[in-house]
Protein backbone atom coordinates (compact mmCIF):
# COMPACT_ATOMS: atom_id res chain seq x y z
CA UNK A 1 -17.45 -88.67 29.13
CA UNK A 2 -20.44 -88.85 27.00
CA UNK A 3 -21.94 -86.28 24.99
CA UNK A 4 -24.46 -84.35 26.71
CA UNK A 5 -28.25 -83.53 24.72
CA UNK A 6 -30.82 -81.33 26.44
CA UNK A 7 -33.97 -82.57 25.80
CA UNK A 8 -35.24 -78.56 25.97
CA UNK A 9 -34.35 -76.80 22.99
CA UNK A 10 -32.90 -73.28 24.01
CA UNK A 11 -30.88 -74.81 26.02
CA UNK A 12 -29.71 -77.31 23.32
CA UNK A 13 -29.10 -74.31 21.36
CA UNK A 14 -27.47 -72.42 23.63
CA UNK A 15 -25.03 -75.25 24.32
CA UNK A 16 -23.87 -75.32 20.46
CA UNK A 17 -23.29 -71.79 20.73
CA UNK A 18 -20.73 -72.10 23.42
CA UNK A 19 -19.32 -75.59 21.55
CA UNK A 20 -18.98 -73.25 18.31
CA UNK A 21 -16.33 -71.33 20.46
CA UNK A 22 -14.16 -74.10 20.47
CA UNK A 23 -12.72 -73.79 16.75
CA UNK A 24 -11.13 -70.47 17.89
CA UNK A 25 -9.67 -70.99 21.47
CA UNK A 26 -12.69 -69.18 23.46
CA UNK A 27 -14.03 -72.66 24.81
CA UNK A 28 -13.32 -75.95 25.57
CA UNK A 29 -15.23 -79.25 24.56
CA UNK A 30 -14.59 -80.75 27.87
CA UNK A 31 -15.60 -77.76 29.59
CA UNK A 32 -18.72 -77.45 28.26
CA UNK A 33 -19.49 -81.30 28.62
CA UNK A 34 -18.33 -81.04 32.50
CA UNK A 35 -21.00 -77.77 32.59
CA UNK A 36 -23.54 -79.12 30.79
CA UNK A 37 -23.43 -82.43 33.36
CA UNK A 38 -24.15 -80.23 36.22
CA UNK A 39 -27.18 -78.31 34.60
CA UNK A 40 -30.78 -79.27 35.65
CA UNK A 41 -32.32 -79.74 31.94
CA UNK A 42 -34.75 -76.76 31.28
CA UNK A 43 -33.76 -75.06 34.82
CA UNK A 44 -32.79 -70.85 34.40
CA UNK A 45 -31.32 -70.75 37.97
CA UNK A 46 -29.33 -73.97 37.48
CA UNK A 47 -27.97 -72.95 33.96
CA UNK A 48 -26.55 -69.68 35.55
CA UNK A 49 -25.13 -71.25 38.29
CA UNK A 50 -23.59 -74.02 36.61
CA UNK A 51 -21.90 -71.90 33.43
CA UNK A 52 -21.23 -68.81 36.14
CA UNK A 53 -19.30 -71.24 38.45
CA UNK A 54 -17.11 -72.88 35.35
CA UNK A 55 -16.35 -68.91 34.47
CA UNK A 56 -15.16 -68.41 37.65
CA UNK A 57 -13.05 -71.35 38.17
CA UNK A 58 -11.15 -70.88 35.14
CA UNK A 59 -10.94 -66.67 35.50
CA UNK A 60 -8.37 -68.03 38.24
CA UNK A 61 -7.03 -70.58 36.30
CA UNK A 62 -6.06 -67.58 33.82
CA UNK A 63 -4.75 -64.83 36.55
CA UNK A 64 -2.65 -67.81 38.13
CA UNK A 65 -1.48 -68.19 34.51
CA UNK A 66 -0.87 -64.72 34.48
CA UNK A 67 0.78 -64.23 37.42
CA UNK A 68 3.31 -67.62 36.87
CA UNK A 69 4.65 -65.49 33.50
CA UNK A 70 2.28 -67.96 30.94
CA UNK A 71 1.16 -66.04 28.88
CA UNK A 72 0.06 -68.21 26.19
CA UNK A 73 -2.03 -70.60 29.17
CA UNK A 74 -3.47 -66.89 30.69
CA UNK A 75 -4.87 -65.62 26.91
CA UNK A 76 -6.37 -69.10 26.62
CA UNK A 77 -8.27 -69.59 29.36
CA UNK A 78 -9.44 -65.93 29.97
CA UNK A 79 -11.27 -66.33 26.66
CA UNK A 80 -12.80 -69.12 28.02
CA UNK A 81 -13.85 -67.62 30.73
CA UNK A 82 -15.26 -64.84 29.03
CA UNK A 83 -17.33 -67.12 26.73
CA UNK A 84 -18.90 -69.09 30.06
CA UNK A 85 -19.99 -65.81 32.05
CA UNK A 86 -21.86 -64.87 28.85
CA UNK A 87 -23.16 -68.43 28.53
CA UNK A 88 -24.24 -68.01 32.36
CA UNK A 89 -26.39 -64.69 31.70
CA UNK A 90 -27.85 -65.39 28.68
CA UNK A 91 -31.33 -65.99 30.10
CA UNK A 92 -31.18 -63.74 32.29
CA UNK A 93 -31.58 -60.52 30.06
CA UNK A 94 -35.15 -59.51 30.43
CA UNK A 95 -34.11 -57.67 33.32
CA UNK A 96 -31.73 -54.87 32.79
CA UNK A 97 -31.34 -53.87 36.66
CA UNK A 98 -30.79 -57.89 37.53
CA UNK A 99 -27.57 -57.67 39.74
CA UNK A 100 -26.72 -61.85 38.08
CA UNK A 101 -27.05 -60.13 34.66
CA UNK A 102 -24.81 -57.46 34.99
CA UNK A 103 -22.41 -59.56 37.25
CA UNK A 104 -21.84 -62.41 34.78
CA UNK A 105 -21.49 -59.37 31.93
CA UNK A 106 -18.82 -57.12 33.66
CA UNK A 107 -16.93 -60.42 34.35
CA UNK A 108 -16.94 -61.25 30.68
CA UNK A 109 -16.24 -57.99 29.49
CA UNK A 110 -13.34 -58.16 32.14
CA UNK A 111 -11.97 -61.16 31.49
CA UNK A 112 -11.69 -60.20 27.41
CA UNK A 113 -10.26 -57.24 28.23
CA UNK A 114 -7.16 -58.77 30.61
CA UNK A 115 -6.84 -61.25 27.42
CA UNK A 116 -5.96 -58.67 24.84
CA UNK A 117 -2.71 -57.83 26.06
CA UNK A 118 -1.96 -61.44 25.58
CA UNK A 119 -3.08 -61.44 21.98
CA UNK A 120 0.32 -62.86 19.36
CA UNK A 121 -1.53 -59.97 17.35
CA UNK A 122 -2.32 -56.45 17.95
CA UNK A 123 -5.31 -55.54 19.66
CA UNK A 124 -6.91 -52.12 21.71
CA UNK A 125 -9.80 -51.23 23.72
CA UNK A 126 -11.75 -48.31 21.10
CA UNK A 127 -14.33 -45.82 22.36
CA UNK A 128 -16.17 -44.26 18.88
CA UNK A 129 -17.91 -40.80 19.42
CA UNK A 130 -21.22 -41.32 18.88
CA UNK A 131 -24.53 -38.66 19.53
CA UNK A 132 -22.37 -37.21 22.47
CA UNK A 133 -21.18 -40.48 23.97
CA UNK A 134 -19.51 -43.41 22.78
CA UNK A 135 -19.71 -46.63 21.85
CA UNK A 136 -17.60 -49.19 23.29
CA UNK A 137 -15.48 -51.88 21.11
CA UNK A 138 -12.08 -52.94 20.28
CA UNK A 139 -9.60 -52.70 17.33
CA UNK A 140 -7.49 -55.56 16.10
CA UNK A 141 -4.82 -56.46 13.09
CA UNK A 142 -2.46 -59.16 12.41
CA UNK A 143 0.38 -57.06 13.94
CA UNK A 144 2.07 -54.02 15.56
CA UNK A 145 3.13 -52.40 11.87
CA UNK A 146 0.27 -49.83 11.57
CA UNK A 147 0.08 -50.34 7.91
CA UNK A 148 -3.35 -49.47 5.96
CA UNK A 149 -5.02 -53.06 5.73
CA UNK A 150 -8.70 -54.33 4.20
CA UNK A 151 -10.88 -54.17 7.44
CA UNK A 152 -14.16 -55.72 8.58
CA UNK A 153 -16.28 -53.72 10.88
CA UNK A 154 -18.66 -55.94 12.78
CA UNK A 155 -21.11 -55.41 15.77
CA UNK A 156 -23.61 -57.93 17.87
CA UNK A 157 -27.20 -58.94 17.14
CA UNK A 158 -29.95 -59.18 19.81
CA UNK A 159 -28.38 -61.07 22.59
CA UNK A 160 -24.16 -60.57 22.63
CA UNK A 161 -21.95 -58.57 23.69
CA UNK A 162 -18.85 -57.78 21.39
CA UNK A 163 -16.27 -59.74 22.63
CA UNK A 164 -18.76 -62.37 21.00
CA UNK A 165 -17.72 -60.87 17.91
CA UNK A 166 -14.36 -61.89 18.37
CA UNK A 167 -14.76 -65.32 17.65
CA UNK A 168 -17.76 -64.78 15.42
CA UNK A 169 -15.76 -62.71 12.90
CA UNK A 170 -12.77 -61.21 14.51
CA UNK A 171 -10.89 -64.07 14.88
CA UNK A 172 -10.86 -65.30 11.24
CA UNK A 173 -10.15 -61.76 9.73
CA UNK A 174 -7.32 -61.39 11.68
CA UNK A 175 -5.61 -64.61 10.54
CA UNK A 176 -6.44 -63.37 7.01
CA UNK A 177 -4.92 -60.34 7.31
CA UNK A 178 -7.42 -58.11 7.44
CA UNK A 179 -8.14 -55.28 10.31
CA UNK A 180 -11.03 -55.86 12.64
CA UNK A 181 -13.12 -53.02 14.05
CA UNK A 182 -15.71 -54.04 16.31
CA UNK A 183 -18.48 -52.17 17.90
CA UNK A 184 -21.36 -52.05 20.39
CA UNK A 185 -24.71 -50.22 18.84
CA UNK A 186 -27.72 -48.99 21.03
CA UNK A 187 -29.74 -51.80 22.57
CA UNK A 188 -26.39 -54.36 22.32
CA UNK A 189 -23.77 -54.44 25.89
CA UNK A 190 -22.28 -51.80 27.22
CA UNK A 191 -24.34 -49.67 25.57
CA UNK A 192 -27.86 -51.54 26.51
CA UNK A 193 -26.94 -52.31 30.30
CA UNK A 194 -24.69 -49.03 30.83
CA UNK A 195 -26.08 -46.57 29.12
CA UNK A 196 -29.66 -47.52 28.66
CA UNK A 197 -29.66 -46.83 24.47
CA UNK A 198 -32.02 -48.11 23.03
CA UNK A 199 -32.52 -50.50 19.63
CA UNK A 200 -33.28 -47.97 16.91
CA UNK A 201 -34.27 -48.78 13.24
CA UNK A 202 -32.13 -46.08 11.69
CA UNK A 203 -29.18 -47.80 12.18
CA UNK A 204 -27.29 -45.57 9.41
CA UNK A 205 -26.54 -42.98 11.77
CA UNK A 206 -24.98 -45.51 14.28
CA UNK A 207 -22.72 -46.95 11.21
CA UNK A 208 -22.13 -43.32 9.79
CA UNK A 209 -19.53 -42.60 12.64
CA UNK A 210 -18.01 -45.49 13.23
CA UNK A 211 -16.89 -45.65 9.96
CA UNK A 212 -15.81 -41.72 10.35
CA UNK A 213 -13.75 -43.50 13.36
CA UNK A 214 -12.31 -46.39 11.28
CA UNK A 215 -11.27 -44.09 8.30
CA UNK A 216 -9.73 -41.58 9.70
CA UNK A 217 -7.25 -44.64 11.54
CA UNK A 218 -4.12 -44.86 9.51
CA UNK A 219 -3.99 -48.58 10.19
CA UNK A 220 -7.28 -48.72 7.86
CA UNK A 221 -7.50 -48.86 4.11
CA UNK A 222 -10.47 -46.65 3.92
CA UNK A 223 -11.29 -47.94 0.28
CA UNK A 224 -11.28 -51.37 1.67
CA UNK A 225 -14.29 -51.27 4.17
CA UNK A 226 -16.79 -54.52 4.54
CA UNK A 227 -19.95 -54.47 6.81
CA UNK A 228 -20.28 -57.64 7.91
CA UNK A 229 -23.93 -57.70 10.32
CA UNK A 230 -24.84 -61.17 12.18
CA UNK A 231 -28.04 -62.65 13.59
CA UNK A 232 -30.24 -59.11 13.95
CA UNK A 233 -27.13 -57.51 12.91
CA UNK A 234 -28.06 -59.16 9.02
CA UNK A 235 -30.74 -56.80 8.84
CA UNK A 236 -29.24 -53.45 10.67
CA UNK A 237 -26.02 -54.19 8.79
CA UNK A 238 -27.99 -53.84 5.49
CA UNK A 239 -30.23 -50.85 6.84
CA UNK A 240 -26.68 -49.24 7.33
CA UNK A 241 -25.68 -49.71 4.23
CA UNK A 242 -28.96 -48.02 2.68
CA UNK A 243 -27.27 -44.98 4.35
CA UNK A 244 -24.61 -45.41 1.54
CA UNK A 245 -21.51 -44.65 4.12
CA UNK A 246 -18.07 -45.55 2.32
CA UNK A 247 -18.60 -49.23 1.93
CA UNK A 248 -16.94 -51.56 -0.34
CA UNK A 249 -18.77 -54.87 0.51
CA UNK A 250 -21.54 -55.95 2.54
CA UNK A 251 -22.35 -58.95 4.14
CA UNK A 252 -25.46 -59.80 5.43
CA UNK A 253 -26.18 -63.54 7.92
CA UNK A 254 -28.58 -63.87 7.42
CA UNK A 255 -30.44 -61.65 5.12
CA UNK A 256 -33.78 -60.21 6.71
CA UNK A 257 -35.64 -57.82 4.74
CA UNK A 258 -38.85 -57.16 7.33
CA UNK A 259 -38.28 -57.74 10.26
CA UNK A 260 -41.86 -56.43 11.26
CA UNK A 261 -43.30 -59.05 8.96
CA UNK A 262 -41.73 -61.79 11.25
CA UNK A 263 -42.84 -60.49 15.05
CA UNK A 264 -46.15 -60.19 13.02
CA UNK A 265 -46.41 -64.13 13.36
CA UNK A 266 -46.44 -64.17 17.03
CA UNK A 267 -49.34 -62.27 17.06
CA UNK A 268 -53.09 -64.49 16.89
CA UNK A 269 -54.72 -63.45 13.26
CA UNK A 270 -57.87 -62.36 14.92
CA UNK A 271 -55.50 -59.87 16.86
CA UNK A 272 -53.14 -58.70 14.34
CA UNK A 273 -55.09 -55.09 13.26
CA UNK A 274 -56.16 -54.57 16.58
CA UNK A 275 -52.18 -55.12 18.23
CA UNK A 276 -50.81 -52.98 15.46
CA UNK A 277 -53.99 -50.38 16.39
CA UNK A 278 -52.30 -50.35 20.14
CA UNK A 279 -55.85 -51.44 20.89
CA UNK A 280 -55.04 -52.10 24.68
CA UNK A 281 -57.41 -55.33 25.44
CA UNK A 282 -55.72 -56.34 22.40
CA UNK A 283 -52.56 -55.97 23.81
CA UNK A 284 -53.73 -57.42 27.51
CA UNK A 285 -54.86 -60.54 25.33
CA UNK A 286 -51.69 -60.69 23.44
CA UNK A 287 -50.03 -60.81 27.16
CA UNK A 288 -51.27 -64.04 27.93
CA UNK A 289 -48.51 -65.10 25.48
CA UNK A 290 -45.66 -64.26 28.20
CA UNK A 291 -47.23 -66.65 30.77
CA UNK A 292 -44.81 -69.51 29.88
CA UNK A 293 -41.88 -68.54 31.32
CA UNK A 294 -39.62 -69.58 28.54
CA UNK A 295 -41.47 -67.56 25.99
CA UNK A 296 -41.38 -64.31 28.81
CA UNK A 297 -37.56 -64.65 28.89
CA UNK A 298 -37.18 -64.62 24.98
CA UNK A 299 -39.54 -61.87 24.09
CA UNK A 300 -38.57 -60.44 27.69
CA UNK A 301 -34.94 -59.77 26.58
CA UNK A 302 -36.19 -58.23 23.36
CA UNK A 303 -38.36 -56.21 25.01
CA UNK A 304 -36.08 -54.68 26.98
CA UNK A 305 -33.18 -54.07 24.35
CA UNK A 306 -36.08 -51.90 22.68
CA UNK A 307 -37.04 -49.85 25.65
CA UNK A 308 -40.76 -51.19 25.54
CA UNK A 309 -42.84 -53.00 28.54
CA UNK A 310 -45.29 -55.10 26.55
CA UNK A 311 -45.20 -57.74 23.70
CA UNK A 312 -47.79 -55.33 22.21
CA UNK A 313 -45.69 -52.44 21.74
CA UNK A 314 -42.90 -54.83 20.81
CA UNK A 315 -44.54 -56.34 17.82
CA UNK A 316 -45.41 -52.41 16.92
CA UNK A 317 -41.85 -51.43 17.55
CA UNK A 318 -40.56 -53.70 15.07
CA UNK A 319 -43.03 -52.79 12.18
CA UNK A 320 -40.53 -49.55 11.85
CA UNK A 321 -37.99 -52.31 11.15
CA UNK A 322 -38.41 -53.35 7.36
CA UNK A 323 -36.50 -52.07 4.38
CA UNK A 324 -38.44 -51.59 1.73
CA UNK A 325 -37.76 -49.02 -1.00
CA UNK A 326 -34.80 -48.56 0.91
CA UNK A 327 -32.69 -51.45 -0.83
CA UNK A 328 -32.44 -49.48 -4.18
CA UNK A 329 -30.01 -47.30 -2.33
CA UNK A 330 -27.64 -50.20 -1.40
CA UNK A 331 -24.77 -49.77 -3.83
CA UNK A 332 -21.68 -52.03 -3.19
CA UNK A 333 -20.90 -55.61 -3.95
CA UNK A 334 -23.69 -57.73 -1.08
CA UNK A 335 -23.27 -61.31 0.27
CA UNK A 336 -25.95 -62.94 1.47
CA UNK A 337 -26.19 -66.01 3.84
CA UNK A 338 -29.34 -67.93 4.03
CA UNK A 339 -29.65 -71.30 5.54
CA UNK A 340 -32.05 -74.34 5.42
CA UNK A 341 -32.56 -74.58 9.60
CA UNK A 342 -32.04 -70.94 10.31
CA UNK A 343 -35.97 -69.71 10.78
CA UNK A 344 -34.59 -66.21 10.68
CA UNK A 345 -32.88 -66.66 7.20
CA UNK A 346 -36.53 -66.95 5.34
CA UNK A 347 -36.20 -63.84 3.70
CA UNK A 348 -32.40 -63.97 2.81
CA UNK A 349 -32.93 -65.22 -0.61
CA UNK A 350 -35.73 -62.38 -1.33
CA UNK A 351 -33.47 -59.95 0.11
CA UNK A 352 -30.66 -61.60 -2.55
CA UNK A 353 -32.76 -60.70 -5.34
CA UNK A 354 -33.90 -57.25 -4.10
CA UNK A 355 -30.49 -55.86 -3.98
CA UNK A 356 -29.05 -53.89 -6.61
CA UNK A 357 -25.95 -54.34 -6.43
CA UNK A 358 -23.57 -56.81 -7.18
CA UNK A 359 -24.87 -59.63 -5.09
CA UNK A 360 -23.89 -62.90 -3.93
CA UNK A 361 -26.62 -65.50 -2.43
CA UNK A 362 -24.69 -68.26 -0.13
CA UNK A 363 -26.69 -71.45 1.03
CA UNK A 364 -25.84 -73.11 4.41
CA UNK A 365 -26.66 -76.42 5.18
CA UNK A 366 -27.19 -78.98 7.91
CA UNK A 367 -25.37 -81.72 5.62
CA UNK A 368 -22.07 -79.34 5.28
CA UNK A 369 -22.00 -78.98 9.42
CA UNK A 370 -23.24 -75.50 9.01
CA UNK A 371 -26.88 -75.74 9.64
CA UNK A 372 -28.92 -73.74 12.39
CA UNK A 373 -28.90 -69.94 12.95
CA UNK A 374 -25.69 -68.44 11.94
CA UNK A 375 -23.73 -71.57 10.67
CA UNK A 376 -23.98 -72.95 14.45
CA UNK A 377 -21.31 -74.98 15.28
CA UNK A 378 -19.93 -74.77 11.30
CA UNK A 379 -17.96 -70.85 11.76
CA UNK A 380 -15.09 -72.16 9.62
CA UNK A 381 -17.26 -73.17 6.89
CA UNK A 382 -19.15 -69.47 7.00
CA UNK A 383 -15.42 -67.70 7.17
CA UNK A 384 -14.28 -69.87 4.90
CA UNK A 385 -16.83 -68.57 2.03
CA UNK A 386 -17.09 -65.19 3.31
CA UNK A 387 -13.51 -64.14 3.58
CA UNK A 388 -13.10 -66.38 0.30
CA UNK A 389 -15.88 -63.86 -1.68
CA UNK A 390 -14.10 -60.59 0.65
CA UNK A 391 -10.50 -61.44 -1.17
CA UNK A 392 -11.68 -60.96 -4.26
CA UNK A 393 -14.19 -58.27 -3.63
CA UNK A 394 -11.45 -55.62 -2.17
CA UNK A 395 -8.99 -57.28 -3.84
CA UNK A 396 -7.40 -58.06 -0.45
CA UNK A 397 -3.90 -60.31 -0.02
CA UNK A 398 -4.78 -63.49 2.17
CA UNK A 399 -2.65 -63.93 4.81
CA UNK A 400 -0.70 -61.77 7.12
């Protein structure tokens, strides 16, 4: 079979992002190429169909698994699963009520859920009390011994649900020997499509209790906490730490500083004072934007993980999102990912040098494999450096 290229770019994007799975068991190359085949280049409907009907074909390839005592063959090809339902909905977030959306995301959370209990290492469905609810996530550690261990505590960005996390960061910690807690914040999953919280810019009081939750677990070193915040979660993972909860490292991919600065660019310069006014023909003329469809579903999705109707308010929603004097107050050892063809990592280097701390600035590049927003395809070459800098920074053992 030859390798597959969409011609569109989201859609070539999107593809990598289900390829990058592949290092850590929660897709298959072959898979992807067979989906990617079937998919009419450019084509919502078709995507969702095509990655939603893979899903489903090999959800019963893991409960016959399952149900034939293999336990090994069930894990492997639930994850899969799991990974190709959230493939299948990813353009279809705008809208939160869309019965395909929230189809395709129960049957991923589902099918991660039936392969925990399958894990060779320990892992638990977690609920962490949070402004009188909770926030759903998951718990895991190299095995059953219960023993206080260096932990990561990781959460989504704009557009995944956590069992993303797991082979975005979960995966590799484990295998390090570190603890893994992992977490769904307001305007991410669960807590976006079930709840209906909100994104919210003071993302210290989200962190605050979960790591209440994560210290007060005797399978947690509580001197040995990192923060590690992906895609949007680089800049609320830093906003967090501002907070100053009981951190011992921080790690930031990629580093955003202003994240108001950035939505400021979609906006036409002879509208900018007038949108950030809430001037409303400024705002109807800033609508005119959304008529592609392509650019409606990515500011769509945004949109509605903020709790706002119109690009307008969107752009003025995110003005509230921007550190500034607020780095001073960041006081543990920082790592920092920029990258040369990651067009959210152009303020990672200023956000480097704006950190008092102890801080670390990491490069990623296309010529090392890891190019394109969050290492792309390269996740081994991103763990590799970040759990490198982590040993030494808690002073961690590698290895289980």
């Amino acid at each position: 079979m030859a390798p597959v290229r969409f011609d569109d770019d989201e859609f070539a994007a999107q593809f990598e992002r289900a390829l990058a799975k592949v290092y850590y068991g929660c897709a298959e190359v072959g898979e992807c190429l067979a989906t990617a085949d079937r998919i009419e280049d450019g084509d919502y409907d078709s995507w969702y169909d095509e990655w939603f009907a893979t899903a489903e074909s090999v959800a019963a390839v893991a409960r016959g698994a399952r149900e034939g005592g293999h336990a090994v063959s069930a894990r492997e090809a639930f994850l899969r699963a799991a990974e190709y339902y959230r493939s299948a909905y990813f353009f279809r977030r705008r809208d939160l009520d869309d019965p395909d959306l929230l189809r395709a995301w129960r049957r991923q959370r589902e099918c991660f859920r039936e392969a925990i209990p399958l894990f060779e290492h320990r892992g638990e469905v977690v609920d962490v009390p949070f402004d009188g609810t909770t926030l759903p996530g998951y718990f895991f550690a190299p095995d059953a011994s219960k023993r206080p261990r260096p932990t990561v505590i990781g959460f989504p960005g704009y557009d995944s649900p956590v069992g993303e996390s797991y082979p975005m960061l979960a995966a590799a910690a484990v295998s390090r020997g570190y603890g893994c807690l992992l977490f769904e914040g307001p305007g991410q999953g669960g807590t976006l499509y079930e709840q209906r919280r909100f994104f919210r810019p003071d993302y210290e009081t989200v962190v605050a209790p979960v790591v209440d939750y994560a210290v007060d677990r005797s399978d947690v070193d509580p001197s040995r906490l990192a923060l590690v915040g992906r895609s949007f979660g680089g800049y609320l993972a830093a906003r967090a730490a501002t907070g100053k909860p009981r951190l011992a490292a921080l790690v930031a991919d990629p580093g955003i500083v202003d994240l108001g600065s950035l939505a400021r660019n979609v906006v036409p310069e002879e509208l900018i004072s007038a949108v950030l006014e809430g001037d409303s023909e400024a705002d109807a003329a800033l609508e005119d934007r959304l008529s592609d469809p392509h650019a409606m579903e990515f500011f769509g999705s945004r949109m509605a993980a903020h709790g706002v109707d119109s690009l307008g308010e969107y752009v003025r929603e995110l003005q509230s999102y921007a550190l500034g004097d607020r780095l001073e107050s960041i006081e543990c050892p920082t790592l920092v990912a920029g990258n040369e063809s990651d067009r959210l990592a152009v303020q990672a280097r200023d956000l480097a040098e704006s950190i008092p701390a102890p801080t670390r600035y990491v490069e990623f590049a296309d010529a090392d494999g890891a190019g394109g927003h969050c290492e792309g395809a390269g996740q081994a070459v991103f763990h590799q450096r970040t759990f490198d800098w982590l040993d030494g920074v808690l002073e961690a053992e590698t290895g289980v």
